[in-house]
PDB file of N, CA and C in Angstrom:
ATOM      1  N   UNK A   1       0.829  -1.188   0.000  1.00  0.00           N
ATOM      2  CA  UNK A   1       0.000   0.000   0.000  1.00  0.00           C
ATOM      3  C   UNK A   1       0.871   1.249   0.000  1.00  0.00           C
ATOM      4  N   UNK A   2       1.784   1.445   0.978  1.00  0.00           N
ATOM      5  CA  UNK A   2       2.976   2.428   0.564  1.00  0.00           C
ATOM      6  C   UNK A   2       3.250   2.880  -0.688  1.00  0.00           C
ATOM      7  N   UNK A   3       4.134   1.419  -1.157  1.00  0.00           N
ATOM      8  CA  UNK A   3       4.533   1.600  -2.767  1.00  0.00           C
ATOM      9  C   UNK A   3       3.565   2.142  -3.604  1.00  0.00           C
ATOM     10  N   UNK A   4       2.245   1.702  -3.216  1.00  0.00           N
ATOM     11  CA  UNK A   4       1.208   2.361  -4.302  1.00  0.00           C
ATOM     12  C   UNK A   4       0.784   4.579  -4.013  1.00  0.00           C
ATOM     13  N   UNK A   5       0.981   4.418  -2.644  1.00  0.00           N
ATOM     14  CA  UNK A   5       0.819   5.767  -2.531  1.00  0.00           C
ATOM     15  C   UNK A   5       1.653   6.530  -2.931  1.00  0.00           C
ATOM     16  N   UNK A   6       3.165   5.880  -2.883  1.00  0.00           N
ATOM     17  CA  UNK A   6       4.356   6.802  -3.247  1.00  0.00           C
ATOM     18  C   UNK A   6       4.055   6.929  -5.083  1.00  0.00           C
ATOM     19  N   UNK A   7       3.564   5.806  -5.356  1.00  0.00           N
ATOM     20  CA  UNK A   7       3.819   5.941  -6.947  1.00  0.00           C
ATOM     21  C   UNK A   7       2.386   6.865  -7.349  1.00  0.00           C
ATOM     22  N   UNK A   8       1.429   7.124  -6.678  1.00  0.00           N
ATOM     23  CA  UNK A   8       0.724   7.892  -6.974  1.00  0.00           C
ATOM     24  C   UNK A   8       0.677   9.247  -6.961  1.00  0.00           C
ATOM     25  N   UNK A   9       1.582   9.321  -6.023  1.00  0.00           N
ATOM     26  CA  UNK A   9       1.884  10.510  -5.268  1.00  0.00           C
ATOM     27  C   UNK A   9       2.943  11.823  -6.449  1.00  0.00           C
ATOM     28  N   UNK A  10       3.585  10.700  -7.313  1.00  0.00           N
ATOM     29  CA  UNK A  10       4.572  11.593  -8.352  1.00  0.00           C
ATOM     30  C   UNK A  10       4.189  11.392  -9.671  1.00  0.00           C
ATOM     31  N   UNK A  11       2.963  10.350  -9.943  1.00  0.00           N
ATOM     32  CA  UNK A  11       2.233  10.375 -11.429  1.00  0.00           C
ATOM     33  C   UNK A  11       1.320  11.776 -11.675  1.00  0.00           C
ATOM     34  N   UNK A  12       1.562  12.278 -12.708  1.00  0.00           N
ATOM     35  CA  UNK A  12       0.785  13.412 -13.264  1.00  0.00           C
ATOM     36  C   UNK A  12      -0.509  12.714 -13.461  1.00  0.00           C
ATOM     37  N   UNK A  13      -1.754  12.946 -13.197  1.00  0.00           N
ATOM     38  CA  UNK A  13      -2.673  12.651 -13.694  1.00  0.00           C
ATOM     39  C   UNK A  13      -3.270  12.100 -15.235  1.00  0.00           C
ATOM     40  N   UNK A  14      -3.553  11.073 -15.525  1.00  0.00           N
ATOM     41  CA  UNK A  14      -3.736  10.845 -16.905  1.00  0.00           C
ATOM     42  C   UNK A  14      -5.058  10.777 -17.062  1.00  0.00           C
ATOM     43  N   UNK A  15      -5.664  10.801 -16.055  1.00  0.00           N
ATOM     44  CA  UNK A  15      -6.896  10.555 -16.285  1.00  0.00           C
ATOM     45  C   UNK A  15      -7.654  11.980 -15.942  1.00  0.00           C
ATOM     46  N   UNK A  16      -8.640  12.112 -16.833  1.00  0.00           N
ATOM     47  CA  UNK A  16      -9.179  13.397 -16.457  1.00  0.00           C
ATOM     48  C   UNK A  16     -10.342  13.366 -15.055  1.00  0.00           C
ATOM     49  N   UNK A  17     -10.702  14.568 -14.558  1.00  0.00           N
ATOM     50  CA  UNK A  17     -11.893  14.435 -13.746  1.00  0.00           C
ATOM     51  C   UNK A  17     -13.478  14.114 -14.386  1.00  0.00           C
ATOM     52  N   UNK A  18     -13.568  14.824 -15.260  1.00  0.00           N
ATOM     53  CA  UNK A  18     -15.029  14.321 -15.958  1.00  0.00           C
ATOM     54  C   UNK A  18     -14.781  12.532 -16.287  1.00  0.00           C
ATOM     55  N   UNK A  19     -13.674  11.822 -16.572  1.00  0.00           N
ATOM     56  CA  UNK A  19     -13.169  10.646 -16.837  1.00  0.00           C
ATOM     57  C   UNK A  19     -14.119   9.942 -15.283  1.00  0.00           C
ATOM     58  N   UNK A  20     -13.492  10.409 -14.475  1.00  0.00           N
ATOM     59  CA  UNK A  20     -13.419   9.684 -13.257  1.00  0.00           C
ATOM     60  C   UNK A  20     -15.257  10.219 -12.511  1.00  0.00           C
ATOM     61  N   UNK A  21     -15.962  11.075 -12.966  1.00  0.00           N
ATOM     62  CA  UNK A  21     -17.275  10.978 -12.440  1.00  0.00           C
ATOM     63  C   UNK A  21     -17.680  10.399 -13.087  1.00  0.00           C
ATOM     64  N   UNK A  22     -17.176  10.268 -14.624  1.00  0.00           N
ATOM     65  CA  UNK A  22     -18.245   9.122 -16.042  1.00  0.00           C
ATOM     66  C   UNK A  22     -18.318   7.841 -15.008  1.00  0.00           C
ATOM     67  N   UNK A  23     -16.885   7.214 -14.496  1.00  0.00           N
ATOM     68  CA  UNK A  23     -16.600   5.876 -14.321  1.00  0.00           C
ATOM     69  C   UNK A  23     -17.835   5.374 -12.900  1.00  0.00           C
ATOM     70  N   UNK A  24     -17.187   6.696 -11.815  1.00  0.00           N
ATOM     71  CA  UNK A  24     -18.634   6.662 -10.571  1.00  0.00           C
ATOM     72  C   UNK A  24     -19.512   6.668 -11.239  1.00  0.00           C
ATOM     73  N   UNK A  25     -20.577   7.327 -11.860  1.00  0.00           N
ATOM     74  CA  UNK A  25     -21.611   6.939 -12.286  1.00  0.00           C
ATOM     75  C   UNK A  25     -22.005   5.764 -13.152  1.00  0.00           C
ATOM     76  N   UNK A  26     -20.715   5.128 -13.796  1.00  0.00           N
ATOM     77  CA  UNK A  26     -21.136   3.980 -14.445  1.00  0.00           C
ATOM     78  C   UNK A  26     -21.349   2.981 -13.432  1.00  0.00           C
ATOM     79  N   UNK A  27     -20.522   2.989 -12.224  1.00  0.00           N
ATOM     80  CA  UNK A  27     -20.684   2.201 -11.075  1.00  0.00           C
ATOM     81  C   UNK A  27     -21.842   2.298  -9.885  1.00  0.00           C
ATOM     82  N   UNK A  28     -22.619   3.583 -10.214  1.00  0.00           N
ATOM     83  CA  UNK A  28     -23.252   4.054  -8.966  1.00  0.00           C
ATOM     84  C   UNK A  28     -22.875   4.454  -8.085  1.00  0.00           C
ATOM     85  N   UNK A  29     -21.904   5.072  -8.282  1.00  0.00           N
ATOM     86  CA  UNK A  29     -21.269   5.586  -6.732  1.00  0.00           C
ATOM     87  C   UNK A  29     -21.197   7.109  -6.681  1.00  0.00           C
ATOM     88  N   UNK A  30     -21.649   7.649  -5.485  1.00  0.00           N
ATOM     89  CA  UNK A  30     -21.592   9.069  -5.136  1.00  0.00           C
ATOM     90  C   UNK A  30     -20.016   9.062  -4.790  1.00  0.00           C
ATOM     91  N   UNK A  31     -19.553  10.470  -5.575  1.00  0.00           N
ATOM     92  CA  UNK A  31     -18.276  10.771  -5.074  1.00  0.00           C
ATOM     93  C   UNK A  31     -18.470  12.457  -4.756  1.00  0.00           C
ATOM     94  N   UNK A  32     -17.204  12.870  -3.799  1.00  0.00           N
ATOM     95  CA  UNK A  32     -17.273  14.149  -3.581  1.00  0.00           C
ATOM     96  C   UNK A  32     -16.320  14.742  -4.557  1.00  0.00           C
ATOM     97  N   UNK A  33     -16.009  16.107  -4.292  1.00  0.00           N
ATOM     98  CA  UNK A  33     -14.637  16.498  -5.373  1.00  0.00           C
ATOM     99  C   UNK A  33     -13.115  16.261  -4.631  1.00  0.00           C
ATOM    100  N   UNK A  34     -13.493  16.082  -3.244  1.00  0.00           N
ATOM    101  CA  UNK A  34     -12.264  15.197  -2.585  1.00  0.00           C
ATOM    102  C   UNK A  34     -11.937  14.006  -3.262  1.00  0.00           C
ATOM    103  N   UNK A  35     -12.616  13.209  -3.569  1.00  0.00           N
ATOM    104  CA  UNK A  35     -12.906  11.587  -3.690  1.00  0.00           C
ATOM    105  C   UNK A  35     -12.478  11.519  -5.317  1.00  0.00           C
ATOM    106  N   UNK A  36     -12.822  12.634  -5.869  1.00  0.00           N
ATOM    107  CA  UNK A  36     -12.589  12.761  -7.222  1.00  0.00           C
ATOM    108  C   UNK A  36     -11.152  12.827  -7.652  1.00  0.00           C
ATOM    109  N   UNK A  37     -10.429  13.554  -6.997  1.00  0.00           N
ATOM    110  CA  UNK A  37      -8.664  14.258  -7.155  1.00  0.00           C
ATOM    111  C   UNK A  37      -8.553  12.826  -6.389  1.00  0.00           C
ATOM    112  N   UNK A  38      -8.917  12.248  -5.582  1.00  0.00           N
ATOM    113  CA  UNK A  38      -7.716  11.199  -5.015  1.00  0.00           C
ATOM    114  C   UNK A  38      -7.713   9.409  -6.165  1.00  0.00           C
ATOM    115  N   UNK A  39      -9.432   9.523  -6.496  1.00  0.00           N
ATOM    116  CA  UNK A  39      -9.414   8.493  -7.587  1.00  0.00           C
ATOM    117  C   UNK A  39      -8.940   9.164  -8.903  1.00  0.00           C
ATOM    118  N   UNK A  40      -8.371  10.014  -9.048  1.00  0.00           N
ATOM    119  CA  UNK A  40      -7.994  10.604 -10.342  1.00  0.00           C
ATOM    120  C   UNK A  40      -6.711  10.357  -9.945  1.00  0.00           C
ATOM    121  N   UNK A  41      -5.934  10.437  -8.907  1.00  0.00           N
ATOM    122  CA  UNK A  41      -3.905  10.019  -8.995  1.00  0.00           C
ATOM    123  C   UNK A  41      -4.129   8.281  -8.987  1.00  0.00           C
ATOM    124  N   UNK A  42      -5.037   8.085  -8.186  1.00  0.00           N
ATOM    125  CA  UNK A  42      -4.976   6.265  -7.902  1.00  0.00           C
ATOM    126  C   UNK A  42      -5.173   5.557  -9.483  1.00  0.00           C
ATOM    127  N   UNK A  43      -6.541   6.231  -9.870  1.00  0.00           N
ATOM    128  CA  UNK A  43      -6.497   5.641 -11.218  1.00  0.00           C
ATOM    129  C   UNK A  43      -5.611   5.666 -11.892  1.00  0.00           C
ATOM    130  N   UNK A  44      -5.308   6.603 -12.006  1.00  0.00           N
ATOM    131  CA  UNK A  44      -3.893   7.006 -12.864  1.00  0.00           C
ATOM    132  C   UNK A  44      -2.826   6.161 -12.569  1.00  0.00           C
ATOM    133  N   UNK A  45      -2.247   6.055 -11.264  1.00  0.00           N
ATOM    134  CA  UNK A  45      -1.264   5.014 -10.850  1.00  0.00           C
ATOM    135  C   UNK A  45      -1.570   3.709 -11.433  1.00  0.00           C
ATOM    136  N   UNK A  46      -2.661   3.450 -11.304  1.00  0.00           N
ATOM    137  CA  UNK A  46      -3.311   2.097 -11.725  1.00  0.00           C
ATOM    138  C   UNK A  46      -2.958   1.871 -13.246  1.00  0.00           C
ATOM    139  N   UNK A  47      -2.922   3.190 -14.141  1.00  0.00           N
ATOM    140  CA  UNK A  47      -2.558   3.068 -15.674  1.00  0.00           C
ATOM    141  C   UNK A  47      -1.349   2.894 -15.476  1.00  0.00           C
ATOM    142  N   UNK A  48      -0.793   3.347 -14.869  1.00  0.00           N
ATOM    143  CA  UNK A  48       0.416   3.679 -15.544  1.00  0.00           C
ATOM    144  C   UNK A  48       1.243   1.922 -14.915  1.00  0.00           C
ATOM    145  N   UNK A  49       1.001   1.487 -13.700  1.00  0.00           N
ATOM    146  CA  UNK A  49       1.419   0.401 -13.936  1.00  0.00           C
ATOM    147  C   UNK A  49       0.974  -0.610 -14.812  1.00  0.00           C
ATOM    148  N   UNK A  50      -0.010  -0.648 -15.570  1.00  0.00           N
ATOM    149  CA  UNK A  50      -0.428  -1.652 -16.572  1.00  0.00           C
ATOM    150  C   UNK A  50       0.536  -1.305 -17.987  1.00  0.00           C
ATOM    151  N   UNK A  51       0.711   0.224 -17.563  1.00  0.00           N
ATOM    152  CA  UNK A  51       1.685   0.406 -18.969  1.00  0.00           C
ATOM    153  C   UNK A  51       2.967   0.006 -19.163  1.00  0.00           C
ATOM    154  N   UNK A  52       3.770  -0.385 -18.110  1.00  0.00           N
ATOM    155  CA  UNK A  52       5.300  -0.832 -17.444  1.00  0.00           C
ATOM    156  C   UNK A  52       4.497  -2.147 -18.090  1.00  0.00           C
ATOM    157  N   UNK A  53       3.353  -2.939 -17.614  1.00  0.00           N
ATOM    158  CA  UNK A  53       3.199  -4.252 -17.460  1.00  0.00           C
ATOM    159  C   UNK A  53       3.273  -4.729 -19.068  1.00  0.00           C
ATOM    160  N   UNK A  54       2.737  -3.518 -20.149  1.00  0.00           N
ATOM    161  CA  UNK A  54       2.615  -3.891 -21.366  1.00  0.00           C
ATOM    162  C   UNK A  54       3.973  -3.950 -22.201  1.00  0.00           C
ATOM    163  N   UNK A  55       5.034  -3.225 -21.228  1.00  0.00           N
ATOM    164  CA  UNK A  55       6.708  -2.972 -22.224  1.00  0.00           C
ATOM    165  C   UNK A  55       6.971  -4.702 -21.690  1.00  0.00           C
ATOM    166  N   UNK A  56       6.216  -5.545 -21.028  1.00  0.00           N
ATOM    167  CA  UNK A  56       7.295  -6.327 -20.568  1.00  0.00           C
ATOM    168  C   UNK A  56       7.021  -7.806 -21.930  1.00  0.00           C
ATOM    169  N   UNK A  57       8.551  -8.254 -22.363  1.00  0.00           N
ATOM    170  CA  UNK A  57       8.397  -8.959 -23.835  1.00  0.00           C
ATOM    171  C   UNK A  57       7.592  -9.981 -23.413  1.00  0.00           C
ATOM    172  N   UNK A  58       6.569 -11.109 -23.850  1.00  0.00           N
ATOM    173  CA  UNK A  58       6.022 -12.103 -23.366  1.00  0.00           C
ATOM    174  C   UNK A  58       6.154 -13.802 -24.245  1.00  0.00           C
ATOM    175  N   UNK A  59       6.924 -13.097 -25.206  1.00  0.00           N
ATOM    176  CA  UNK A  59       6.747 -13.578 -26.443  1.00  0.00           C
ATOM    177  C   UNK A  59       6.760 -14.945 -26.691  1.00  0.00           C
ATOM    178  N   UNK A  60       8.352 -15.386 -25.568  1.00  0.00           N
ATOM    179  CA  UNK A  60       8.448 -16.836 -25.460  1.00  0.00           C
ATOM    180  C   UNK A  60       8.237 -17.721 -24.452  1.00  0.00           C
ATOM    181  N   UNK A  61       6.909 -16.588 -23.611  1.00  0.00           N
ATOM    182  CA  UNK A  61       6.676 -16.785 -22.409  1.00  0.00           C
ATOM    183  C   UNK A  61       5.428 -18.157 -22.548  1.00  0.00           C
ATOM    184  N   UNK A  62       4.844 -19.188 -22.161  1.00  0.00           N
ATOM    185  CA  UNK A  62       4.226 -20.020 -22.607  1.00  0.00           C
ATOM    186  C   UNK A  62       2.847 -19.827 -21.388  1.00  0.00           C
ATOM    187  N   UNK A  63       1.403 -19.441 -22.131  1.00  0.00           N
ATOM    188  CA  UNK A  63       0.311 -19.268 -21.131  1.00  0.00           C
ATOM    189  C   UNK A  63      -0.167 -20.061 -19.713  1.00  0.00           C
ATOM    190  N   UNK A  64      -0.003 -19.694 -18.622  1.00  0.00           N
ATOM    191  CA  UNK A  64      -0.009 -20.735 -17.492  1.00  0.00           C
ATOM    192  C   UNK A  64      -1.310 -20.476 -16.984  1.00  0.00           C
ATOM    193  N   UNK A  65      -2.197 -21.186 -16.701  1.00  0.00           N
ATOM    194  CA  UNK A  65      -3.460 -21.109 -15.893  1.00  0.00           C
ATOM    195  C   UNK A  65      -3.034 -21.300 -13.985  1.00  0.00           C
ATOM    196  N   UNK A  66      -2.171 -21.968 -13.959  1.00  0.00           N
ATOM    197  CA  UNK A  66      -2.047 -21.886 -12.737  1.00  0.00           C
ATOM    198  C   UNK A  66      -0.124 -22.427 -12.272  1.00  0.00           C
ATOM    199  N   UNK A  67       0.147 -22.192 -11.425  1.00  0.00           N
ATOM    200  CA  UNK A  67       1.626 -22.584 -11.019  1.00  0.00           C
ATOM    201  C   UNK A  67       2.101 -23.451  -9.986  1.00  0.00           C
ATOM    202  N   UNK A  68       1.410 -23.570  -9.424  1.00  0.00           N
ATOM    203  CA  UNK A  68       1.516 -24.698  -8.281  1.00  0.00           C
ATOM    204  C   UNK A  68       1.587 -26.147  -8.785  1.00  0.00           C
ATOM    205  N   UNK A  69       1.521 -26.772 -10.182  1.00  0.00           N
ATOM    206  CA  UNK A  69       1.382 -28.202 -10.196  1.00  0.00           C
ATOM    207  C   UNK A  69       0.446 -29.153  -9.735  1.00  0.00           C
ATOM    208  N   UNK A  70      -0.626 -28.236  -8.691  1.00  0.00           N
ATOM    209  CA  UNK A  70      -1.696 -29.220  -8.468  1.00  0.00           C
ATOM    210  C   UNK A  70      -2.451 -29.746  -9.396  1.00  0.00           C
ATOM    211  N   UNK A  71      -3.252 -30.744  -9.191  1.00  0.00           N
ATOM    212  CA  UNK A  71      -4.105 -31.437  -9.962  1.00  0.00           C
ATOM    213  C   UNK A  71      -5.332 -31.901  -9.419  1.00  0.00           C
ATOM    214  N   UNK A  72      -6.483 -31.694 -10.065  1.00  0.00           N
ATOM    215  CA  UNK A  72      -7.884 -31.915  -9.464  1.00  0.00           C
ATOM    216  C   UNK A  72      -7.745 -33.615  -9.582  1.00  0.00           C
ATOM    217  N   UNK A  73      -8.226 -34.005  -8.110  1.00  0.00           N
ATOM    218  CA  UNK A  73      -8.743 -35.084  -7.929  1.00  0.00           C
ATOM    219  C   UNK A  73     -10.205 -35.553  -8.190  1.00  0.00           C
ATOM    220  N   UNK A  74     -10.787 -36.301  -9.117  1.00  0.00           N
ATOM    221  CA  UNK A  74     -12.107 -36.513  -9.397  1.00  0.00           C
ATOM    222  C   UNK A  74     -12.437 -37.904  -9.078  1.00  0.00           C
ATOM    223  N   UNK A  75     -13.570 -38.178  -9.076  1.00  0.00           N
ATOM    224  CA  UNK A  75     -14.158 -39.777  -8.406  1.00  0.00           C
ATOM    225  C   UNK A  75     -15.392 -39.433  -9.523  1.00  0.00           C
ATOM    226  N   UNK A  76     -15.088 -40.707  -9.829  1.00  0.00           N
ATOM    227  CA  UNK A  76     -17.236 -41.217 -10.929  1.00  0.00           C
ATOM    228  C   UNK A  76     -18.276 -40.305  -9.998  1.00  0.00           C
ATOM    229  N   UNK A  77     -18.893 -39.901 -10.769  1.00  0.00           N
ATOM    230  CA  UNK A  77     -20.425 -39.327  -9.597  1.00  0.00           C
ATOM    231  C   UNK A  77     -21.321 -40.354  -9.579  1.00  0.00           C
ATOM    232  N   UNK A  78     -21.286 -41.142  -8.733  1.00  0.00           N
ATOM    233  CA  UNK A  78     -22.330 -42.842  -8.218  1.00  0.00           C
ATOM    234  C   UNK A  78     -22.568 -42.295  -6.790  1.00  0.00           C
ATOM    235  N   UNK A  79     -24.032 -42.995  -6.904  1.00  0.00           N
ATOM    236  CA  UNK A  79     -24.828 -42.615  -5.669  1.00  0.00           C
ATOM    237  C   UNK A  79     -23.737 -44.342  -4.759  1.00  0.00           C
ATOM    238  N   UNK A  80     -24.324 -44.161  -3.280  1.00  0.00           N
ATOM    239  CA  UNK A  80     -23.586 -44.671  -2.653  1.00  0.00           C
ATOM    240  C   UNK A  80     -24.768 -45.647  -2.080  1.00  0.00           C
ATOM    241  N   UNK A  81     -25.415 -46.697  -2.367  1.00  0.00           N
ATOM    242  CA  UNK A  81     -26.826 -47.219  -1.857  1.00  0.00           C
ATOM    243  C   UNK A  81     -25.911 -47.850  -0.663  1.00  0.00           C
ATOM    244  N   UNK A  82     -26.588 -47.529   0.632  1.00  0.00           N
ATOM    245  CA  UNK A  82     -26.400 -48.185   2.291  1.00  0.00           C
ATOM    246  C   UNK A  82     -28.255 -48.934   2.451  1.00  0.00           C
ATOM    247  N   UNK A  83     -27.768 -49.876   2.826  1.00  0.00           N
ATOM    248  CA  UNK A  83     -29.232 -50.232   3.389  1.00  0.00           C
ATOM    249  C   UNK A  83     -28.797 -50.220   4.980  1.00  0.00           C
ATOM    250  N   UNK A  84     -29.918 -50.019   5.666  1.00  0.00           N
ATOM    251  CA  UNK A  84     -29.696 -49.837   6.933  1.00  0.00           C
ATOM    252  C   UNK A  84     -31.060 -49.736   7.716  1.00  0.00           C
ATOM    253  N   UNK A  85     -30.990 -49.806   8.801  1.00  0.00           N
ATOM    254  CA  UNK A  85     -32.186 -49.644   9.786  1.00  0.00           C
ATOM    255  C   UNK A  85     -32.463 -47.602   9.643  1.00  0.00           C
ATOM    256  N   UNK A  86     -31.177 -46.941   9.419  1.00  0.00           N
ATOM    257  CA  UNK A  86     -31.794 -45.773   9.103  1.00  0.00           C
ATOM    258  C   UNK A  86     -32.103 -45.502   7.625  1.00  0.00           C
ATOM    259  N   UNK A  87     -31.927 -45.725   6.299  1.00  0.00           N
ATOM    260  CA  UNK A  87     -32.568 -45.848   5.750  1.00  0.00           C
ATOM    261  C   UNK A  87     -33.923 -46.597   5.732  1.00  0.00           C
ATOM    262  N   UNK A  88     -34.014 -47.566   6.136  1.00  0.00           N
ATOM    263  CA  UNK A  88     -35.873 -48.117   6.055  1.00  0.00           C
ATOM    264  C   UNK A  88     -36.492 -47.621   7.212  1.00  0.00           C
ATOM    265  N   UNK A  89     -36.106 -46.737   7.692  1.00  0.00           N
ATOM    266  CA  UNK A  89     -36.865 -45.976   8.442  1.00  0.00           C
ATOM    267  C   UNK A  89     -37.385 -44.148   7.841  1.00  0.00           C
ATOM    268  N   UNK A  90     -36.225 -44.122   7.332  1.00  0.00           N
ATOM    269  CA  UNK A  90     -36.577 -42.820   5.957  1.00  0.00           C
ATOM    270  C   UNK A  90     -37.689 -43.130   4.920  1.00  0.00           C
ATOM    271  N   UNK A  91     -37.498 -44.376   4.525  1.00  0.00           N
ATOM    272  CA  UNK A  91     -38.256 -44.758   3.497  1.00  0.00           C
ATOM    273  C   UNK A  91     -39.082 -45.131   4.078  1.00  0.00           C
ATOM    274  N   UNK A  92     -40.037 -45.570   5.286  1.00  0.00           N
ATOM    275  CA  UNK A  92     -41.224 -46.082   5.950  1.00  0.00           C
ATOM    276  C   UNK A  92     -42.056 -44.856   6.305  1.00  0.00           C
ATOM    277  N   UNK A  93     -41.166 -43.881   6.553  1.00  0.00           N
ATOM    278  CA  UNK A  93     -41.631 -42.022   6.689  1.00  0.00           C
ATOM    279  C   UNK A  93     -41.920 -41.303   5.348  1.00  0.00           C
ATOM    280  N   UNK A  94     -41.806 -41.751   4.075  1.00  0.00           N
ATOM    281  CA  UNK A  94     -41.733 -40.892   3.028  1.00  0.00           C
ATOM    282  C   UNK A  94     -43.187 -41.105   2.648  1.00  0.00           C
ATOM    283  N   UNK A  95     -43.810 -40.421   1.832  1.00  0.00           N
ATOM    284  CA  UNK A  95     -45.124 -40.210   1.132  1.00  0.00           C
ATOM    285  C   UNK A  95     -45.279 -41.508   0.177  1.00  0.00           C
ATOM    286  N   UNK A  96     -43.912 -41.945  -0.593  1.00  0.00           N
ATOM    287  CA  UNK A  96     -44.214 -42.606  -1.631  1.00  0.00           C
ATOM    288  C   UNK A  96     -42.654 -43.259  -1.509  1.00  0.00           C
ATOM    289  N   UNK A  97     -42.574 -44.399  -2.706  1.00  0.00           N
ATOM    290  CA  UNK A  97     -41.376 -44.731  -2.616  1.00  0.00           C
ATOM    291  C   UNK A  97     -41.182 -45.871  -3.368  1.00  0.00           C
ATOM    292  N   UNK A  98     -39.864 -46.182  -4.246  1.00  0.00           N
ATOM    293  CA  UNK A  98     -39.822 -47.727  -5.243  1.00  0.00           C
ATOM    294  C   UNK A  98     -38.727 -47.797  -5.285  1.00  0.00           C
ATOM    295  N   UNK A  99     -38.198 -48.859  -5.465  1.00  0.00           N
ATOM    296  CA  UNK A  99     -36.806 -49.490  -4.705  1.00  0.00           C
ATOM    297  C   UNK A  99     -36.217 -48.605  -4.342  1.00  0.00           C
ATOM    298  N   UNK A 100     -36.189 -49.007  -2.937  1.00  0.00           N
ATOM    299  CA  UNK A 100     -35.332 -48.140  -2.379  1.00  0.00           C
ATOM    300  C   UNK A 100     -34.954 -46.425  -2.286  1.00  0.00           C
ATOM    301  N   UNK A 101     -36.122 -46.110  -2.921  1.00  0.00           N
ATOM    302  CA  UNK A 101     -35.744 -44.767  -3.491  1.00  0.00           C
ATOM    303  C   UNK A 101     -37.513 -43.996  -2.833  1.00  0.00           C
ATOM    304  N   UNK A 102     -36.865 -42.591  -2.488  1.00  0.00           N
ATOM    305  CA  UNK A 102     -38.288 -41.744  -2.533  1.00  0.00           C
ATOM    306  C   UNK A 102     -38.709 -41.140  -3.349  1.00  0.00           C
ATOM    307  N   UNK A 103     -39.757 -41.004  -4.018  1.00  0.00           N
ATOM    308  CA  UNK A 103     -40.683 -41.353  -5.063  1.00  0.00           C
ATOM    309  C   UNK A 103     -41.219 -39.495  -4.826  1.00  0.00           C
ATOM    310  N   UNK A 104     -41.023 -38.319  -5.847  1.00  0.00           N
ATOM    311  CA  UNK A 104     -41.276 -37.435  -5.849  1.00  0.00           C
ATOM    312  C   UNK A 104     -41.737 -37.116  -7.150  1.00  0.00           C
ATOM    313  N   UNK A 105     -42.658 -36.139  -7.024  1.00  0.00           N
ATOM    314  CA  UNK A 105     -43.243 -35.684  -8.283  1.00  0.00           C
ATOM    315  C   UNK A 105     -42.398 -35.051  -9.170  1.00  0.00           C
ATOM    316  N   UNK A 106     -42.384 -34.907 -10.562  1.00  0.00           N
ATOM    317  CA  UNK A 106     -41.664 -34.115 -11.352  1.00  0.00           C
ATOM    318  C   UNK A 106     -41.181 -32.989 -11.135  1.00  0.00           C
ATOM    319  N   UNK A 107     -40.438 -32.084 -10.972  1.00  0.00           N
ATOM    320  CA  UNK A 107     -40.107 -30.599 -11.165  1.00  0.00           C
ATOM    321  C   UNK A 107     -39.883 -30.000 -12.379  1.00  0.00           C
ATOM    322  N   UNK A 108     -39.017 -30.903 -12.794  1.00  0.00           N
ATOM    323  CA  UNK A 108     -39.044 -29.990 -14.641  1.00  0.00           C
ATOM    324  C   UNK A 108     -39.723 -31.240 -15.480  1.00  0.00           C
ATOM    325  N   UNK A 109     -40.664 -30.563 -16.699  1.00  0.00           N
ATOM    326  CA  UNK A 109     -41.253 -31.628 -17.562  1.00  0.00           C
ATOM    327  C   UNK A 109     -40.734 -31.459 -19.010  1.00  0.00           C
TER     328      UNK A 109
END
């Protein structure tokens, strides 16, 4: 947070003020004309590091989604049938029911 104030602190503004009430109002947000000059250096800081970010070469850089090497663990999606004294007691409580299963009306047709 420092680093970001110092670098805001010596960027000339690039962004204009009418810029920065367009953007509040595209967002809904009430700003004052305090709120305005301080999101007008921040924004600005905010450009100007994306612009450092754009000199940097990428060329033979290869696209990574993630860096850690993890890997999703997956299992089949199968129901797990238990017979049990608490199941036939679920199923002796239900409205309706066929093998083993509770028996509900449609929701989507």
């Amino acid at each position: 947070m420092v680093d970001f104030l110092f670098i805001s602190a010596r960027i000339k503004p690039m962004i204009s003020k009418e810029e920065v009430k367009h953007i509040a109002k595209l967002a809904r947000l009430g700003v004052s004309e305090a709120e305005v000059q301080h999101f007008q250096k921040d924004l600005s800081a905010i450009l100007d590091m994306v612009g450092k970010l754009e000199e940097i070469n990428v060329d033979n850089i290869e696209p990574t989604a993630q860096v850690t090497g993890l890997e999703n663990k997956t299992r089949r999606d199968e129901s797990e049938r238990k017979e049990g004294k608490a199941s036939k007691n679920i199923l002796a409580n239900a409205p309706d029911s066929k093998d083993n299963y509770i028996k509900v009306k449609a929701v989507l047709e």
